[in-house]
C-alpha atoms as a PDB file:
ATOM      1  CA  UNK A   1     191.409  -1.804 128.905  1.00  0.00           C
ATOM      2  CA  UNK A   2     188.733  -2.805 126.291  1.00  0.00           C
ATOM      3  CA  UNK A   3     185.259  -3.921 127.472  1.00  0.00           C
ATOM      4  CA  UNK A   4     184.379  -7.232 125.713  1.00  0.00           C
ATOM      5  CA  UNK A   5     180.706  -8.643 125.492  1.00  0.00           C
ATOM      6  CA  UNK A   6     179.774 -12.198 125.296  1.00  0.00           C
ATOM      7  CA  UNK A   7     176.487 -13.533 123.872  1.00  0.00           C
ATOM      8  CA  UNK A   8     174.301 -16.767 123.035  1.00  0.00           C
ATOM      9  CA  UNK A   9     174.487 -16.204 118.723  1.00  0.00           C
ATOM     10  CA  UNK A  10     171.016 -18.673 118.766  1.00  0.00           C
ATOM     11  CA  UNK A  11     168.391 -18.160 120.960  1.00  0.00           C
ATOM     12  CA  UNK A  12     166.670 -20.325 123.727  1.00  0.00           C
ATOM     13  CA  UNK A  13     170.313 -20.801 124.926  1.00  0.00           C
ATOM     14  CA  UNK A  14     171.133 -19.085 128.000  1.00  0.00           C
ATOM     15  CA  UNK A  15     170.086 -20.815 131.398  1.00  0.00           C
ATOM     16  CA  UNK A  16     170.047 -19.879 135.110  1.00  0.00           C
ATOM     17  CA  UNK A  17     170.379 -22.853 137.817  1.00  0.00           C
ATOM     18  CA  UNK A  18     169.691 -21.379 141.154  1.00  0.00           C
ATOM     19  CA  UNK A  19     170.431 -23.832 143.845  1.00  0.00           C
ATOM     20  CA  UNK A  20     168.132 -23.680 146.598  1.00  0.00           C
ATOM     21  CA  UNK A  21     168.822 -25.348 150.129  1.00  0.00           C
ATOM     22  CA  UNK A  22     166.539 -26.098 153.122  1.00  0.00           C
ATOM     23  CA  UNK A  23     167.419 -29.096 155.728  1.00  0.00           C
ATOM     24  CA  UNK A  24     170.368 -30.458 153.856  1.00  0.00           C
ATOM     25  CA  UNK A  25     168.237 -30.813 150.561  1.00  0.00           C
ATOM     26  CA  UNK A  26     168.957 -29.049 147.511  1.00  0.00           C
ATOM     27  CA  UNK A  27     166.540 -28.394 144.726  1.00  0.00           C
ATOM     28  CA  UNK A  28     167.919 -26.973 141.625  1.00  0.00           C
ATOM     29  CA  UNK A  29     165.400 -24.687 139.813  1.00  0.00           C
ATOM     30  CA  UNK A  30     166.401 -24.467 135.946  1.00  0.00           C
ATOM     31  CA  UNK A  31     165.353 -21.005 133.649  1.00  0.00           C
ATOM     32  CA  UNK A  32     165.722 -20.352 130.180  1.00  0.00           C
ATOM     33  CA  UNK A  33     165.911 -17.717 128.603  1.00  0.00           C
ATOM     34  CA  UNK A  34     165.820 -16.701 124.462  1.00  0.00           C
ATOM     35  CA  UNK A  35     168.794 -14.137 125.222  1.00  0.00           C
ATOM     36  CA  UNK A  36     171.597 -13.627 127.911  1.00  0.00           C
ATOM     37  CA  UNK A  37     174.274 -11.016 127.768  1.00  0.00           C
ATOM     38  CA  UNK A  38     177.561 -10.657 129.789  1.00  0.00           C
ATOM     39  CA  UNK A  39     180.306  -7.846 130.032  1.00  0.00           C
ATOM     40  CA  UNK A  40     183.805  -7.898 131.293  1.00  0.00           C
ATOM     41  CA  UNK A  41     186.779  -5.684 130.803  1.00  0.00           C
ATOM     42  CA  UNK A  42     190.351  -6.842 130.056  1.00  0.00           C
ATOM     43  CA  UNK A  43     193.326  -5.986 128.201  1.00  0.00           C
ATOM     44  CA  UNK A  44     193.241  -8.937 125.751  1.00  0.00           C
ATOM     45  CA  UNK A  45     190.342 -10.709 123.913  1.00  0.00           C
ATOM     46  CA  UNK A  46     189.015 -12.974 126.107  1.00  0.00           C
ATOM     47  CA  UNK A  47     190.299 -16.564 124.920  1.00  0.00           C
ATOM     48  CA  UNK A  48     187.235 -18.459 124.481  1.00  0.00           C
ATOM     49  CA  UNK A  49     185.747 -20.961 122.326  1.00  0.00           C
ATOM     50  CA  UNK A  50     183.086 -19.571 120.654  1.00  0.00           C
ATOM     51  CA  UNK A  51     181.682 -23.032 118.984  1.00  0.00           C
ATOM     52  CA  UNK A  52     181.073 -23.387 122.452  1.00  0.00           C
ATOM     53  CA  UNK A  53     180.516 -27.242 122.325  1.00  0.00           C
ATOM     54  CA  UNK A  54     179.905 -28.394 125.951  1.00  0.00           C
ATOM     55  CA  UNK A  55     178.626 -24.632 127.414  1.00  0.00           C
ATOM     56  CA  UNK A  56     180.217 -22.095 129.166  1.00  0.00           C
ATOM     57  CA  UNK A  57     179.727 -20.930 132.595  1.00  0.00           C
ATOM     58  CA  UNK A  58     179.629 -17.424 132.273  1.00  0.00           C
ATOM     59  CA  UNK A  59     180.294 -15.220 135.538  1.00  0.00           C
ATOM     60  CA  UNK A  60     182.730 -14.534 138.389  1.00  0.00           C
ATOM     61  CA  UNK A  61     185.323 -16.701 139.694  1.00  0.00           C
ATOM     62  CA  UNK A  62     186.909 -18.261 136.033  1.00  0.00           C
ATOM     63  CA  UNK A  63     189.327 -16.634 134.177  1.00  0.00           C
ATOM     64  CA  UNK A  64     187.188 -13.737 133.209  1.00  0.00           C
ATOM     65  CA  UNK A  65     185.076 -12.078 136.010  1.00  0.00           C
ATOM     66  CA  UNK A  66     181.700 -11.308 133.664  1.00  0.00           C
ATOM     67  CA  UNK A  67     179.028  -9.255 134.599  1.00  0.00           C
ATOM     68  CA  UNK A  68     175.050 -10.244 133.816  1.00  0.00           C
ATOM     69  CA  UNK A  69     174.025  -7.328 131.543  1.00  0.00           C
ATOM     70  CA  UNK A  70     170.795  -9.102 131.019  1.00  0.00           C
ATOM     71  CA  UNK A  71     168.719 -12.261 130.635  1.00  0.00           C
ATOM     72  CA  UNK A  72     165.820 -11.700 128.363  1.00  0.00           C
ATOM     73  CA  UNK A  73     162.607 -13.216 127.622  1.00  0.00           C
ATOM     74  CA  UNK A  74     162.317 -16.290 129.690  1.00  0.00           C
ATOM     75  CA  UNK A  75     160.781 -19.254 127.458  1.00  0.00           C
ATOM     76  CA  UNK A  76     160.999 -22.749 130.344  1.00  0.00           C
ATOM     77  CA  UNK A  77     161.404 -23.594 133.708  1.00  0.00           C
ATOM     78  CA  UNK A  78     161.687 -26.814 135.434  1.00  0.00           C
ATOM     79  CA  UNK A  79     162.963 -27.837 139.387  1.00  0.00           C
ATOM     80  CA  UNK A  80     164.293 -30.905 139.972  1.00  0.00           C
ATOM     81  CA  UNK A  81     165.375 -32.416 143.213  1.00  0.00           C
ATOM     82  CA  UNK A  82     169.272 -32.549 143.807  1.00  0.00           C
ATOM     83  CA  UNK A  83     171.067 -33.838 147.101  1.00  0.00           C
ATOM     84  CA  UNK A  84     168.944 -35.401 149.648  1.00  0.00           C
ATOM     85  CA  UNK A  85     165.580 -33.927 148.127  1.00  0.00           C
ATOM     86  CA  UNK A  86     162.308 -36.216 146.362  1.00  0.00           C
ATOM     87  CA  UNK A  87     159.853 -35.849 144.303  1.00  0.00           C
ATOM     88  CA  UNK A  88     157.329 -34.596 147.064  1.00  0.00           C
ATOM     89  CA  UNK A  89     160.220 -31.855 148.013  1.00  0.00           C
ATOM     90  CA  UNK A  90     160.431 -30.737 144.133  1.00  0.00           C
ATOM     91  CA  UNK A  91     156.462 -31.000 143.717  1.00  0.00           C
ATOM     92  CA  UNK A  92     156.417 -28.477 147.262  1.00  0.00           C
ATOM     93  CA  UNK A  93     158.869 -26.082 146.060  1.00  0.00           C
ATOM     94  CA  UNK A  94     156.978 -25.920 142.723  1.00  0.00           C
ATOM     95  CA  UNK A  95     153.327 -24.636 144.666  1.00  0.00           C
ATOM     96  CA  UNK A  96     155.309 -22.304 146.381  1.00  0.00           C
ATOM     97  CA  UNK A  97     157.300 -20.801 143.462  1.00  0.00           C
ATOM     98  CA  UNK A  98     153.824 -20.506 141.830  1.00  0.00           C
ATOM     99  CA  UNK A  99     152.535 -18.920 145.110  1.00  0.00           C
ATOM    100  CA  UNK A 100     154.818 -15.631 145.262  1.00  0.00           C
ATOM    101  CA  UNK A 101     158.231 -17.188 143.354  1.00  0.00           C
ATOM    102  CA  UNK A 102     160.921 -15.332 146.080  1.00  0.00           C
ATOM    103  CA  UNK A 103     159.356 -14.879 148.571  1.00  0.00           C
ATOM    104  CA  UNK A 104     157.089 -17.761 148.918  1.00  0.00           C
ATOM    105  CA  UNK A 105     160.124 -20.075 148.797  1.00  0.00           C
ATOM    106  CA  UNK A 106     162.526 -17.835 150.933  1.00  0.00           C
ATOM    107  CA  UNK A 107     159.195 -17.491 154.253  1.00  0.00           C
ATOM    108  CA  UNK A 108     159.637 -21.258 153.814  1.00  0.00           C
ATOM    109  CA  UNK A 109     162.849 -21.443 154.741  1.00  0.00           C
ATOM    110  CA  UNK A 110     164.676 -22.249 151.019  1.00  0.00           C
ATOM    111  CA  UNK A 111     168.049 -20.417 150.494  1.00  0.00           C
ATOM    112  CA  UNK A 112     169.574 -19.182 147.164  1.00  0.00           C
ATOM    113  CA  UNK A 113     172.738 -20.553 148.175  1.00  0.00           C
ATOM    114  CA  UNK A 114     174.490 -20.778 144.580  1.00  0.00           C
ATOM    115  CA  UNK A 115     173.524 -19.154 141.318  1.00  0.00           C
ATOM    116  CA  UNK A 116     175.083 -20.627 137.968  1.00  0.00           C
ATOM    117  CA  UNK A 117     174.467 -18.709 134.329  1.00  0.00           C
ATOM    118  CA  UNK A 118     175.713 -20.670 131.624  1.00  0.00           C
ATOM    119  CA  UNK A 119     175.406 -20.385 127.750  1.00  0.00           C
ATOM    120  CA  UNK A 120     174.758 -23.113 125.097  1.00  0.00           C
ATOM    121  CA  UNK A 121     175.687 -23.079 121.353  1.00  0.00           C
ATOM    122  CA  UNK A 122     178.049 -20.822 119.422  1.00  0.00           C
ATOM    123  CA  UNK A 123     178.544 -17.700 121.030  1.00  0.00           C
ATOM    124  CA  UNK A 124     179.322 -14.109 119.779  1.00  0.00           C
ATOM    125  CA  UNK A 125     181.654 -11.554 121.558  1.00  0.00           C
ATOM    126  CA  UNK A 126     182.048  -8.271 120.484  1.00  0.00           C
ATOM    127  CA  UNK A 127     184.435  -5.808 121.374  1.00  0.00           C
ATOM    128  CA  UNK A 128     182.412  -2.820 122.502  1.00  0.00           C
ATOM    129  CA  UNK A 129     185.022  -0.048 122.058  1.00  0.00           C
ATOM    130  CA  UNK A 130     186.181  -0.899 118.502  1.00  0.00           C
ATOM    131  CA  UNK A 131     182.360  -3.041 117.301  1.00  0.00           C
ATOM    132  CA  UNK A 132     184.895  -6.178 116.315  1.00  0.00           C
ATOM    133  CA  UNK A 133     182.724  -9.006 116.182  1.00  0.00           C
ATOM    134  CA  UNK A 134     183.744 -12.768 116.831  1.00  0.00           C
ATOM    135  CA  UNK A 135     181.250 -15.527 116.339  1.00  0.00           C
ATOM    136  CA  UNK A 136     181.742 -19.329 116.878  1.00  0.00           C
ATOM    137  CA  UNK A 137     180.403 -20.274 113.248  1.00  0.00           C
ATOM    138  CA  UNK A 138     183.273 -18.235 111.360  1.00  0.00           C
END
């Protein structure tokens, strides 16, 4: 069993959406970061496209379960409101993010329901046993 890692090649191109949930609204709070790596063992080279046109949801549940190694150097964040939450439920989360970020949010009664790490651009995998290298702009 070989253990592959998988990579943003370009940075400012991996993002974390957390959903958050509170009263049947949903506010979806949106982090970038300049560098996101992800591990996962199997048998095969993972068949992915590493131009990596529309993004890839890296994590558990797809064909490859993928472990967060890291996320590194956050560089933006933004909330916006999704189901059933406004502008004055986005502008509310935001003072309490900037209060105490978890915790602040969580006493509140917000919950992390769904966490989604995805990576933009051409990607880079690497085969961490042998150091083969496979980069979407071959």
């Amino acid at each position: 069993m070989a253990t592959w890692k998988i990579s943003n090649l370009h940075k400012k191109n991996a993002v974390e959406y957390q959903y958050w949930t509170k009263d049947g609204k949903t506010i979806i709070r949106e982090e970038g970061f300049r560098w996101g790596t992800w591990f996962c063992e199997t048998d095969e080279k993972p068949d992915v496209d590493l131009k990596n046109p529309d993004g890839y949801e890296v994590g558990w549940g797809g064909e490859y379960e993928w472990e967060l190694d890291m996320m590194d150097d956050g560089c933006w964040a933004e909330t916006r409101a999704g189901d059933g939450a406004n502008d004055d439920d986005v502008e509310e989360f935001d003072e309490l993010w900037e209060e105490d970020s978890y915790s602040a949010v969580e006493e509140a009664g917000w919950v992390n329901d769904d966490t989604e790490y995805w990576i933009y651009g051409p990607l880079q995998l690497v085969n961490e046993e042998t150091g083969e290298e496979f980069t979407g702009e071959e």
